[in-house]
PDB file of N, CA and C in Angstrom:
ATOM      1  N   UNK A   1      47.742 121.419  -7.514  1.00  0.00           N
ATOM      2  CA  UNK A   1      48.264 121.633  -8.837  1.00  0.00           C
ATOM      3  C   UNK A   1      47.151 121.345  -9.848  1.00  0.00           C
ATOM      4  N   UNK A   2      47.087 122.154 -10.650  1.00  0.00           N
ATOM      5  CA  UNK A   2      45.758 122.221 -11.476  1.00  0.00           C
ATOM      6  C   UNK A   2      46.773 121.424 -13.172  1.00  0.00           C
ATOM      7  N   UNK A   3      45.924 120.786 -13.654  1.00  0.00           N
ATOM      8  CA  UNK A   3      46.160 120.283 -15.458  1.00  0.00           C
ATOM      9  C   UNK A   3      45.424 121.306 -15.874  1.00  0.00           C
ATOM     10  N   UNK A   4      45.984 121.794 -17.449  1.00  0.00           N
ATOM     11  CA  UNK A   4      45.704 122.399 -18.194  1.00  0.00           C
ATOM     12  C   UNK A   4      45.653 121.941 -19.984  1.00  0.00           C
ATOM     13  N   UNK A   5      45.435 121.861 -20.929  1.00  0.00           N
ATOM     14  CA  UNK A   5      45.687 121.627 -22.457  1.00  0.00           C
ATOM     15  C   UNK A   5      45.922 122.548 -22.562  1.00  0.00           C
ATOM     16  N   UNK A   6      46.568 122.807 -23.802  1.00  0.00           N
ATOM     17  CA  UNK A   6      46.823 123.398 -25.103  1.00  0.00           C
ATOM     18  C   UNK A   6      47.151 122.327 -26.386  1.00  0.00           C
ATOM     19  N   UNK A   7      46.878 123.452 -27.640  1.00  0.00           N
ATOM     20  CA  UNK A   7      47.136 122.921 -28.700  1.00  0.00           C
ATOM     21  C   UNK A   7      48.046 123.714 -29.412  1.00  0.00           C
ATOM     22  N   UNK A   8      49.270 122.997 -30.188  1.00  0.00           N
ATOM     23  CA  UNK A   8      49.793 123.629 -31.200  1.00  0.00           C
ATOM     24  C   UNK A   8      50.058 122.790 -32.431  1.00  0.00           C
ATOM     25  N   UNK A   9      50.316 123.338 -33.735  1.00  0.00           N
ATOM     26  CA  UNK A   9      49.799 122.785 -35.232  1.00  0.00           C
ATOM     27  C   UNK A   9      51.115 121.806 -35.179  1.00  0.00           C
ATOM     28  N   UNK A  10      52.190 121.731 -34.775  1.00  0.00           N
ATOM     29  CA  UNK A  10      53.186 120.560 -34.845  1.00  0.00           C
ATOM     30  C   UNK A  10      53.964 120.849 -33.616  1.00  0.00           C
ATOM     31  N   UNK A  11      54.225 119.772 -33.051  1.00  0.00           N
ATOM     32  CA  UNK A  11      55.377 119.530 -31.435  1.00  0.00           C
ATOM     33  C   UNK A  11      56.583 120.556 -31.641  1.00  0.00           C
ATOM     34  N   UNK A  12      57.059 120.220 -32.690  1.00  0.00           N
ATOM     35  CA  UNK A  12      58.726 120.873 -32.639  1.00  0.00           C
ATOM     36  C   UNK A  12      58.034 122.560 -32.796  1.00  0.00           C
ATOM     37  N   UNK A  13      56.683 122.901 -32.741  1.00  0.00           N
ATOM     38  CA  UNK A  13      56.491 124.495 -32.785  1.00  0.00           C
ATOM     39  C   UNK A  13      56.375 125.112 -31.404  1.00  0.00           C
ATOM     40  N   UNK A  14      56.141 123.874 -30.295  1.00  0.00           N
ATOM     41  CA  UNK A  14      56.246 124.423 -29.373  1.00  0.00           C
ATOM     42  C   UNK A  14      57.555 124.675 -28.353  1.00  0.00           C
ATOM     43  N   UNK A  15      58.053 125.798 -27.828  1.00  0.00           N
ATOM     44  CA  UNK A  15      59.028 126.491 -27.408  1.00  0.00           C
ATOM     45  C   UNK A  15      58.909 127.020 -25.771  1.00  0.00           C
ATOM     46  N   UNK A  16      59.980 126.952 -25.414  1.00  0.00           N
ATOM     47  CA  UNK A  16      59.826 126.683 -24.269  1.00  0.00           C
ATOM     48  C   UNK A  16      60.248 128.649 -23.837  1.00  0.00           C
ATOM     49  N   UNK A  17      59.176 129.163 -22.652  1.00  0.00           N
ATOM     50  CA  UNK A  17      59.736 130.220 -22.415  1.00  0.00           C
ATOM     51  C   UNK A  17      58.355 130.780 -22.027  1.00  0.00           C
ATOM     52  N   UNK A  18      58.283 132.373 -22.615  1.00  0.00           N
ATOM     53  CA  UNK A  18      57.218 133.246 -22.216  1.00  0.00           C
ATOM     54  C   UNK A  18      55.857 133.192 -23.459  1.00  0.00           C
ATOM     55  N   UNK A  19      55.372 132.535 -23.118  1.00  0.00           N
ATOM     56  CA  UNK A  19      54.188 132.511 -24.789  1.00  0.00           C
ATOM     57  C   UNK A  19      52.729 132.597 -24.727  1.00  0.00           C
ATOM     58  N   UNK A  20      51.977 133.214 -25.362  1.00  0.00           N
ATOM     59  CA  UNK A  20      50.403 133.640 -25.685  1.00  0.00           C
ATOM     60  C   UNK A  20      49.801 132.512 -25.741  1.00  0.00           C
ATOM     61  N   UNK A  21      49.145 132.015 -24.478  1.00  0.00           N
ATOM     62  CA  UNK A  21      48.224 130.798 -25.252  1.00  0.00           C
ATOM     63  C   UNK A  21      47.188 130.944 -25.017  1.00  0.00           C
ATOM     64  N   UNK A  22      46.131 129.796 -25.450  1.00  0.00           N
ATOM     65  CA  UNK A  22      44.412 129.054 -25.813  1.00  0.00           C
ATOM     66  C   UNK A  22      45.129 127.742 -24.607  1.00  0.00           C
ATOM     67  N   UNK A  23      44.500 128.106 -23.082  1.00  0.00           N
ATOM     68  CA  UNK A  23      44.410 126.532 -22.078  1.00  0.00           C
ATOM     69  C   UNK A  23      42.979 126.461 -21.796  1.00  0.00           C
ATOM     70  N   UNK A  24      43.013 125.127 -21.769  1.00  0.00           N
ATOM     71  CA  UNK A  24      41.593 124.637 -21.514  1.00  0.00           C
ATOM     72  C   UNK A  24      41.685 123.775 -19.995  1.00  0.00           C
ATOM     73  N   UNK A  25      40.812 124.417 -19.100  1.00  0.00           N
ATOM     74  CA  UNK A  25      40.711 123.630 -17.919  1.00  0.00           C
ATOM     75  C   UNK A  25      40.753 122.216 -17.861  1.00  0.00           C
ATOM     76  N   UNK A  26      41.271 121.408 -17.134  1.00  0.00           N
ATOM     77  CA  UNK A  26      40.794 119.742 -16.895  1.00  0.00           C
ATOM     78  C   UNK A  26      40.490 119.554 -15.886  1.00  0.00           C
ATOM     79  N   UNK A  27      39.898 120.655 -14.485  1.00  0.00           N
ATOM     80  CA  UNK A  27      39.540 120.137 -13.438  1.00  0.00           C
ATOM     81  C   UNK A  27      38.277 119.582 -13.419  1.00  0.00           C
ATOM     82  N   UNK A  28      38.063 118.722 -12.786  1.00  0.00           N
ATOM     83  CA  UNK A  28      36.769 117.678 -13.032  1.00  0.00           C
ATOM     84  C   UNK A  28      35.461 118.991 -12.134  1.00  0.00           C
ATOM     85  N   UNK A  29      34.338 118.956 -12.664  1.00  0.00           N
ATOM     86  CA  UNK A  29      33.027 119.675 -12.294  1.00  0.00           C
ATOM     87  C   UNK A  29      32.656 120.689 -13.420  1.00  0.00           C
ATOM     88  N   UNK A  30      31.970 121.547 -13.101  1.00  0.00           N
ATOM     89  CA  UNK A  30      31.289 122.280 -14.385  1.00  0.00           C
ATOM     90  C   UNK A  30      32.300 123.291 -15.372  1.00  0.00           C
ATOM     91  N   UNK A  31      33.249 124.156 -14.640  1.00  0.00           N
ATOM     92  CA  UNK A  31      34.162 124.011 -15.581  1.00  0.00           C
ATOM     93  C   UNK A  31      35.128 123.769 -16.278  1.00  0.00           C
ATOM     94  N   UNK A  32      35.309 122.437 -16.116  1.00  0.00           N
ATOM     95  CA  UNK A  32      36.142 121.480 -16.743  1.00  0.00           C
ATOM     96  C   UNK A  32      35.665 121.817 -18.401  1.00  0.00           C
ATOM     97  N   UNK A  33      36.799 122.119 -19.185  1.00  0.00           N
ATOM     98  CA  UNK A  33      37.376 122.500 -20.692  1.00  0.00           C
ATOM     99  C   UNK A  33      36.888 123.779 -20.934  1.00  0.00           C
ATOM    100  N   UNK A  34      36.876 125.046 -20.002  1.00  0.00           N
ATOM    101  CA  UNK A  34      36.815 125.787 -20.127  1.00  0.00           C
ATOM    102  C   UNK A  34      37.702 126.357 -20.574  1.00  0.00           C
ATOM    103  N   UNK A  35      37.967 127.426 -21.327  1.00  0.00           N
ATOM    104  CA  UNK A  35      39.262 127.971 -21.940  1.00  0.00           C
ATOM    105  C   UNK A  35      39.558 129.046 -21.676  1.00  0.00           C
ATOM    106  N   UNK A  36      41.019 129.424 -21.258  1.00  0.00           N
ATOM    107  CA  UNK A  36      41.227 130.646 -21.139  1.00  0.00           C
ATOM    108  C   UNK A  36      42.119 131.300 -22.137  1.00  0.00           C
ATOM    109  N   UNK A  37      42.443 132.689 -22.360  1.00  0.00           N
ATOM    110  CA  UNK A  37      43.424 132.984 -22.922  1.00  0.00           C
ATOM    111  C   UNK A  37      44.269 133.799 -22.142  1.00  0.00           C
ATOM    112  N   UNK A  38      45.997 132.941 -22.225  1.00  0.00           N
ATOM    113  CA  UNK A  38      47.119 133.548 -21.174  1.00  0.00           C
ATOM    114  C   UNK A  38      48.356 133.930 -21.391  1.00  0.00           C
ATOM    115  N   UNK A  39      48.972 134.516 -20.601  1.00  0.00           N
ATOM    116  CA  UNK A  39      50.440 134.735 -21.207  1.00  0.00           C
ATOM    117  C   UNK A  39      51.037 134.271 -20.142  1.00  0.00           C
ATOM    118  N   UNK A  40      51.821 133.044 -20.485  1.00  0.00           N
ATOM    119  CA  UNK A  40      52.172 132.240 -19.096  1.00  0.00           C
ATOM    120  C   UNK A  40      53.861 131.770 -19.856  1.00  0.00           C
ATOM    121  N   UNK A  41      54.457 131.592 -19.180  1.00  0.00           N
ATOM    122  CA  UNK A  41      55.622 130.393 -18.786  1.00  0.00           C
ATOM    123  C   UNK A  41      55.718 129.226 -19.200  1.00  0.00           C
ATOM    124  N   UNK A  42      56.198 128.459 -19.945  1.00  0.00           N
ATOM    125  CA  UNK A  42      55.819 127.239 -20.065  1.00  0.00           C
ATOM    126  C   UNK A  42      57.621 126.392 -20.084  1.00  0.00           C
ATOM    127  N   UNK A  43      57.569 125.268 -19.894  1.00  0.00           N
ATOM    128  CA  UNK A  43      58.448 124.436 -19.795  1.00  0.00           C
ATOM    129  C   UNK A  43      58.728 123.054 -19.429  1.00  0.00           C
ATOM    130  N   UNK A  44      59.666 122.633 -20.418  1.00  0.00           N
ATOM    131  CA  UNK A  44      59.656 120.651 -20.612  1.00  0.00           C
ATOM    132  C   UNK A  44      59.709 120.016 -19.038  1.00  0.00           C
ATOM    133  N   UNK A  45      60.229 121.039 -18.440  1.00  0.00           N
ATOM    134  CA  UNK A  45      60.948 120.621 -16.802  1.00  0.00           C
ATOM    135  C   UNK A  45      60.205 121.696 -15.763  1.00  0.00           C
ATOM    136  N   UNK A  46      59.342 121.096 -14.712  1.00  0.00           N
ATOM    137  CA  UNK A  46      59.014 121.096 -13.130  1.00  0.00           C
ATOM    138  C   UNK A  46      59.689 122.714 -12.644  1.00  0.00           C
ATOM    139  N   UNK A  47      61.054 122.074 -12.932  1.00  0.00           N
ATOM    140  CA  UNK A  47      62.211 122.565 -11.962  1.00  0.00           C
ATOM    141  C   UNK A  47      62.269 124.094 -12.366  1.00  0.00           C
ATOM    142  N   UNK A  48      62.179 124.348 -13.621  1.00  0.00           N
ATOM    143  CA  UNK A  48      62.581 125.717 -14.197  1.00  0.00           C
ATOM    144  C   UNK A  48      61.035 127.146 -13.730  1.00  0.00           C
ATOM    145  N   UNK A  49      60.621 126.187 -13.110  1.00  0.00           N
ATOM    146  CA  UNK A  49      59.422 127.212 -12.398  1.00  0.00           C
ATOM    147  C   UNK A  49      58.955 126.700 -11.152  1.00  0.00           C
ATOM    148  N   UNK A  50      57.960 128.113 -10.432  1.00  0.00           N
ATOM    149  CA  UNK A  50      57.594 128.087  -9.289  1.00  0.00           C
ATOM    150  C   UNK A  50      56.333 127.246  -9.454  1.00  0.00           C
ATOM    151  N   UNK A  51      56.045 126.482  -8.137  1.00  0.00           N
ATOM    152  CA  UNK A  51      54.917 126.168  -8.487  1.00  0.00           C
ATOM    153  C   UNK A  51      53.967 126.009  -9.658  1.00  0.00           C
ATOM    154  N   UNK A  52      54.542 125.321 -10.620  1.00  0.00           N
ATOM    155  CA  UNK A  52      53.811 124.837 -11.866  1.00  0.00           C
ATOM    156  C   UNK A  52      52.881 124.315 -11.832  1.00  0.00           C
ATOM    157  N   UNK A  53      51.982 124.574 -12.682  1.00  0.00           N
ATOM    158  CA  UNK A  53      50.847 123.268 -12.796  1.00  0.00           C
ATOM    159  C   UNK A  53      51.317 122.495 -14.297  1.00  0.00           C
ATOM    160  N   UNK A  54      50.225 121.209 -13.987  1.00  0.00           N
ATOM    161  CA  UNK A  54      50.547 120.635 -15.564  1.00  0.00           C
ATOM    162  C   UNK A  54      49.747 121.131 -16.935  1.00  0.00           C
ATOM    163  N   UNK A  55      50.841 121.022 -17.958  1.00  0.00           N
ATOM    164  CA  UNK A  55      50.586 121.594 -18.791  1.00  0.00           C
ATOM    165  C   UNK A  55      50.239 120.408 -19.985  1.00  0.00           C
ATOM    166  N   UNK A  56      49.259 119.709 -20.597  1.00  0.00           N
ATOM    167  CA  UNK A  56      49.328 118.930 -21.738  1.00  0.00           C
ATOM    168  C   UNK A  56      49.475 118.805 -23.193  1.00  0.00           C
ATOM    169  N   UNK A  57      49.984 118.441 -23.698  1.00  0.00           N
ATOM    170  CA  UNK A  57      49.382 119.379 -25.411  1.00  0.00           C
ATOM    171  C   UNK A  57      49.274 118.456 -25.934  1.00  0.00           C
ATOM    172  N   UNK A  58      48.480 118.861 -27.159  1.00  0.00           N
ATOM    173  CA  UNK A  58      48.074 118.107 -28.358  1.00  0.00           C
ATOM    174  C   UNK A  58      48.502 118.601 -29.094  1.00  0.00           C
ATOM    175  N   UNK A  59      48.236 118.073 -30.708  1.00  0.00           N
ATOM    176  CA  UNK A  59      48.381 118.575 -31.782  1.00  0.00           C
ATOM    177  C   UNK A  59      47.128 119.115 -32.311  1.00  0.00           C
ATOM    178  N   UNK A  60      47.333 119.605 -33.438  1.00  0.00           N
ATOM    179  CA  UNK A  60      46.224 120.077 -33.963  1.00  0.00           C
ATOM    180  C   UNK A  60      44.796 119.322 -34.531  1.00  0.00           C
ATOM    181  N   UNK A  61      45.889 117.497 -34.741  1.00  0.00           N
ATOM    182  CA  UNK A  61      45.006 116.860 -35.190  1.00  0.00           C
ATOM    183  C   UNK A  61      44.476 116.023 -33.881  1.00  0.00           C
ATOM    184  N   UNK A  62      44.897 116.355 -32.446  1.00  0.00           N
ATOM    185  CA  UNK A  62      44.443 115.655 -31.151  1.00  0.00           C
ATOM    186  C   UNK A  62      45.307 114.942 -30.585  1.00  0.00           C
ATOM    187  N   UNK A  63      46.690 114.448 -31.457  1.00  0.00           N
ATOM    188  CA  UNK A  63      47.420 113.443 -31.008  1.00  0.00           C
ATOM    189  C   UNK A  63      48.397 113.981 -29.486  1.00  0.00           C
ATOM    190  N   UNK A  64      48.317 113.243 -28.564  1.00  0.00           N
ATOM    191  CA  UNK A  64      48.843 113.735 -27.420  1.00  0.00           C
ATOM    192  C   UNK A  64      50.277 113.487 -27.169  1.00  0.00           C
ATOM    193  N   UNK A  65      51.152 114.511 -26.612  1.00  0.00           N
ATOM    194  CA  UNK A  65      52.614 114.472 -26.582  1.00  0.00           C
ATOM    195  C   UNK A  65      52.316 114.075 -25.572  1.00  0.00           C
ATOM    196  N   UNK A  66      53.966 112.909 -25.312  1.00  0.00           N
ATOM    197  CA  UNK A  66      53.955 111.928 -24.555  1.00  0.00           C
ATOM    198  C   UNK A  66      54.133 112.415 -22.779  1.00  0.00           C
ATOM    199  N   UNK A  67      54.552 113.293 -23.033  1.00  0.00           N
ATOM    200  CA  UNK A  67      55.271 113.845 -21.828  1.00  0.00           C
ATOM    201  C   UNK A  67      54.292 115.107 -21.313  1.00  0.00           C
ATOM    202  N   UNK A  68      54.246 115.243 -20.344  1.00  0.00           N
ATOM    203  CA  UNK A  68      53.335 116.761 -19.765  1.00  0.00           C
ATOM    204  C   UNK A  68      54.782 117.795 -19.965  1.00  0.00           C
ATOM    205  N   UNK A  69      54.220 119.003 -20.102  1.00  0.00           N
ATOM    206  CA  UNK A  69      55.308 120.505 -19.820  1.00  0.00           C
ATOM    207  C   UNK A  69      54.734 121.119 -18.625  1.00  0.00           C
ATOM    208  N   UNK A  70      54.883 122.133 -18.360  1.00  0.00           N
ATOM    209  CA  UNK A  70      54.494 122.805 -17.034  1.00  0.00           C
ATOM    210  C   UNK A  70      54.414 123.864 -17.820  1.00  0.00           C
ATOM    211  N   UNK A  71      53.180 124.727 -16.427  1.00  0.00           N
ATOM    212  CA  UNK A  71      53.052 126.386 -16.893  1.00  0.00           C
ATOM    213  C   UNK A  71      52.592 126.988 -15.784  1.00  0.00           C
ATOM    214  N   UNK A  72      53.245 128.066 -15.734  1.00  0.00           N
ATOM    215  CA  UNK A  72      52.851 128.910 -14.927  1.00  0.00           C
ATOM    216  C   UNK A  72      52.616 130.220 -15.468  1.00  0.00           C
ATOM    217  N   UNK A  73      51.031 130.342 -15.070  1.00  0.00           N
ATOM    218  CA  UNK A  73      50.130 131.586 -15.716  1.00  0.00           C
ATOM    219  C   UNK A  73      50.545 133.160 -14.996  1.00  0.00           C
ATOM    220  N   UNK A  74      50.648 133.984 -15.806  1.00  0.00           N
ATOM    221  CA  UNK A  74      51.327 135.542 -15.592  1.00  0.00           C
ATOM    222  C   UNK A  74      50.496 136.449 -15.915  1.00  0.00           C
ATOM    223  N   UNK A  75      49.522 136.181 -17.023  1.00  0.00           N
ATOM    224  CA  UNK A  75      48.122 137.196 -17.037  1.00  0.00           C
ATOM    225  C   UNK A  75      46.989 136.558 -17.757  1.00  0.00           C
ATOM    226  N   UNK A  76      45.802 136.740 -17.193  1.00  0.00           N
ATOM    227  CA  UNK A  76      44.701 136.564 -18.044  1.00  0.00           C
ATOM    228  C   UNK A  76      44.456 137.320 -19.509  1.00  0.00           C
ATOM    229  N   UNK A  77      44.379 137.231 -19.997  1.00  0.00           N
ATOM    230  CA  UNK A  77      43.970 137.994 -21.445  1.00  0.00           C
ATOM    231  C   UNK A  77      42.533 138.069 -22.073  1.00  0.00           C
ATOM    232  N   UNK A  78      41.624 138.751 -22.621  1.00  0.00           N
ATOM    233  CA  UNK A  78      40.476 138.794 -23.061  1.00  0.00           C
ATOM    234  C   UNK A  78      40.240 137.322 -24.192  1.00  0.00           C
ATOM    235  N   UNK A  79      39.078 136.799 -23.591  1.00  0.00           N
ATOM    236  CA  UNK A  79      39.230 135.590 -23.849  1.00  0.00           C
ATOM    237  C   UNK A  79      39.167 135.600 -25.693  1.00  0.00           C
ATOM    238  N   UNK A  80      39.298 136.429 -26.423  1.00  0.00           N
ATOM    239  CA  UNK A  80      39.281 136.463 -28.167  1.00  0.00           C
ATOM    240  C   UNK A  80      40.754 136.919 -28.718  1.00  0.00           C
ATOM    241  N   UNK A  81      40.877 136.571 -29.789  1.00  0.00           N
ATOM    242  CA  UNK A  81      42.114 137.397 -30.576  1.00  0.00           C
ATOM    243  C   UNK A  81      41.517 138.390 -31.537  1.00  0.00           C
ATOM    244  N   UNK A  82      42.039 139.630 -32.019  1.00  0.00           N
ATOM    245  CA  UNK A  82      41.589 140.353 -33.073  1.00  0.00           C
ATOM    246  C   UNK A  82      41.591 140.148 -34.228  1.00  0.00           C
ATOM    247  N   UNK A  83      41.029 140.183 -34.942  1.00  0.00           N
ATOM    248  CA  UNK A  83      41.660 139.573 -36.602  1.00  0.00           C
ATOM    249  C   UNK A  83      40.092 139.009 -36.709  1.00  0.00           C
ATOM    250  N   UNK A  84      39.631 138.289 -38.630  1.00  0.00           N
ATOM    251  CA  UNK A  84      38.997 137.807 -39.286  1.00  0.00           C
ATOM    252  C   UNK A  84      37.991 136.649 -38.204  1.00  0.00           C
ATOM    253  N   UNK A  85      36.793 136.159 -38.305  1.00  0.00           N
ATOM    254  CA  UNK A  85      36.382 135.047 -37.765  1.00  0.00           C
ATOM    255  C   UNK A  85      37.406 133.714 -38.721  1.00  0.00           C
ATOM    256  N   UNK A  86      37.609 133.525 -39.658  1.00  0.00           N
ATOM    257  CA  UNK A  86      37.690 132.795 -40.278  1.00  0.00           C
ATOM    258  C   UNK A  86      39.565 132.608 -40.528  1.00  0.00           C
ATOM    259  N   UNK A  87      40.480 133.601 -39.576  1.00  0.00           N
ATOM    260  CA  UNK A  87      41.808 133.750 -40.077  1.00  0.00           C
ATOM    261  C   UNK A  87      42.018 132.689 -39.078  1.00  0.00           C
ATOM    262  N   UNK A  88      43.588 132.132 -39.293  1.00  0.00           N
ATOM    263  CA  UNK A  88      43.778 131.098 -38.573  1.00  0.00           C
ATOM    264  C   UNK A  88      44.569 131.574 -37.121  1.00  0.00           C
ATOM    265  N   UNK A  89      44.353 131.159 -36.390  1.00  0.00           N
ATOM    266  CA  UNK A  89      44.323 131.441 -34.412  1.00  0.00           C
ATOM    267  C   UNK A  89      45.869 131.152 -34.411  1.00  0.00           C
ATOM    268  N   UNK A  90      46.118 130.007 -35.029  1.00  0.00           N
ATOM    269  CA  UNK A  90      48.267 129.725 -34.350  1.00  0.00           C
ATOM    270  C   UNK A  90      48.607 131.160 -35.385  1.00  0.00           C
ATOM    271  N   UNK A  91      48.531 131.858 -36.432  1.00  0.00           N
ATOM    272  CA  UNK A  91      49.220 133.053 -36.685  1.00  0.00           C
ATOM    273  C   UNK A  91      48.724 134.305 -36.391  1.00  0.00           C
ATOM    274  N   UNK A  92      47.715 134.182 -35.874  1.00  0.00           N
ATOM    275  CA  UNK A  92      47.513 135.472 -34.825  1.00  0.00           C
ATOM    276  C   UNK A  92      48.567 135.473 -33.634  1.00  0.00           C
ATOM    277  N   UNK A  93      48.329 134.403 -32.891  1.00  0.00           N
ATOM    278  CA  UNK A  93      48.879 134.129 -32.055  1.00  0.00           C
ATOM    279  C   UNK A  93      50.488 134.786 -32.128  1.00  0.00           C
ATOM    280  N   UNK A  94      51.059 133.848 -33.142  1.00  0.00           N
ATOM    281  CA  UNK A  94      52.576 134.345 -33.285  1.00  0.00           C
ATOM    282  C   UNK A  94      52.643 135.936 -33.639  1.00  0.00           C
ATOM    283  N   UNK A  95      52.159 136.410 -34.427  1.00  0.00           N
ATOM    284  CA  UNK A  95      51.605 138.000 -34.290  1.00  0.00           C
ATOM    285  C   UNK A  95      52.036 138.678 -33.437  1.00  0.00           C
ATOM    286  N   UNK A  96      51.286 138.072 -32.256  1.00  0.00           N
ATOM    287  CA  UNK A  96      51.460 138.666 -30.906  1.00  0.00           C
ATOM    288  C   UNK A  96      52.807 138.715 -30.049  1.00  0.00           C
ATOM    289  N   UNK A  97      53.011 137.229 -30.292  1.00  0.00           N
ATOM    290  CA  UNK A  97      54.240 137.183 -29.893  1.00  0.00           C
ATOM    291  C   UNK A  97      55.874 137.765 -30.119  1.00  0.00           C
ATOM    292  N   UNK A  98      55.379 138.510 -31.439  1.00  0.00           N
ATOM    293  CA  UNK A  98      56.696 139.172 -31.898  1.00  0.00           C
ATOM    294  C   UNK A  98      56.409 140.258 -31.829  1.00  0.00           C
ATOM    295  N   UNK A  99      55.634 140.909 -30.580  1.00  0.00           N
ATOM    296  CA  UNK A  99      55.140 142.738 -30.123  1.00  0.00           C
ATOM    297  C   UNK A  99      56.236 142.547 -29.449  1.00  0.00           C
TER     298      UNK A  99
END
């Protein structure tokens, strides 16, 4: 079972289900915090998926939720979003999510 991060801008924004994310590896060796971009599964509970790995999150400002979620990854995605260098990444993101 592999750990993973993510970040989102406040706890109560994250939702449990099918969602676009930014995970960053935590397996220990060279690429450990590597990042991918995925469209995975995610959820408060083990049980509601196959073979999960752990899922961690932070906030935007680093602070860590107490509890791990689980995720299970469904596609790789090109590791960029489209849009501005300078536009902000959580509303691209949601963008996407309402295709």
């Amino acid at each position: 079972m592999k750990e993973w991060l993510t970040f989102t801008r406040k706890f109560s924004d994250l939702k449990e289900g099918r969602r676009e994310l930014f995970i960053k590896d935590l397996s220990e060796g060279p690429r450990k915090y590597d990042t991918k971009h995925v469209v995975a599964t995610i959820s408060p509970n083990r049980e509601n998926l196959k073979n999960p790995d752990v899922l961690w999150v932070r906030s935007e400002s680093g602070i860590k939720l107490n509890n791990p979620w689980y995720i299970q990854i469904e596609e790789e995605l090109p590791p960029y979003v489209p849009g501005r260098p300078w536009q902000d990444v959580f509303s691209v993101l949601e963008k996407g999510e309402a295709r």
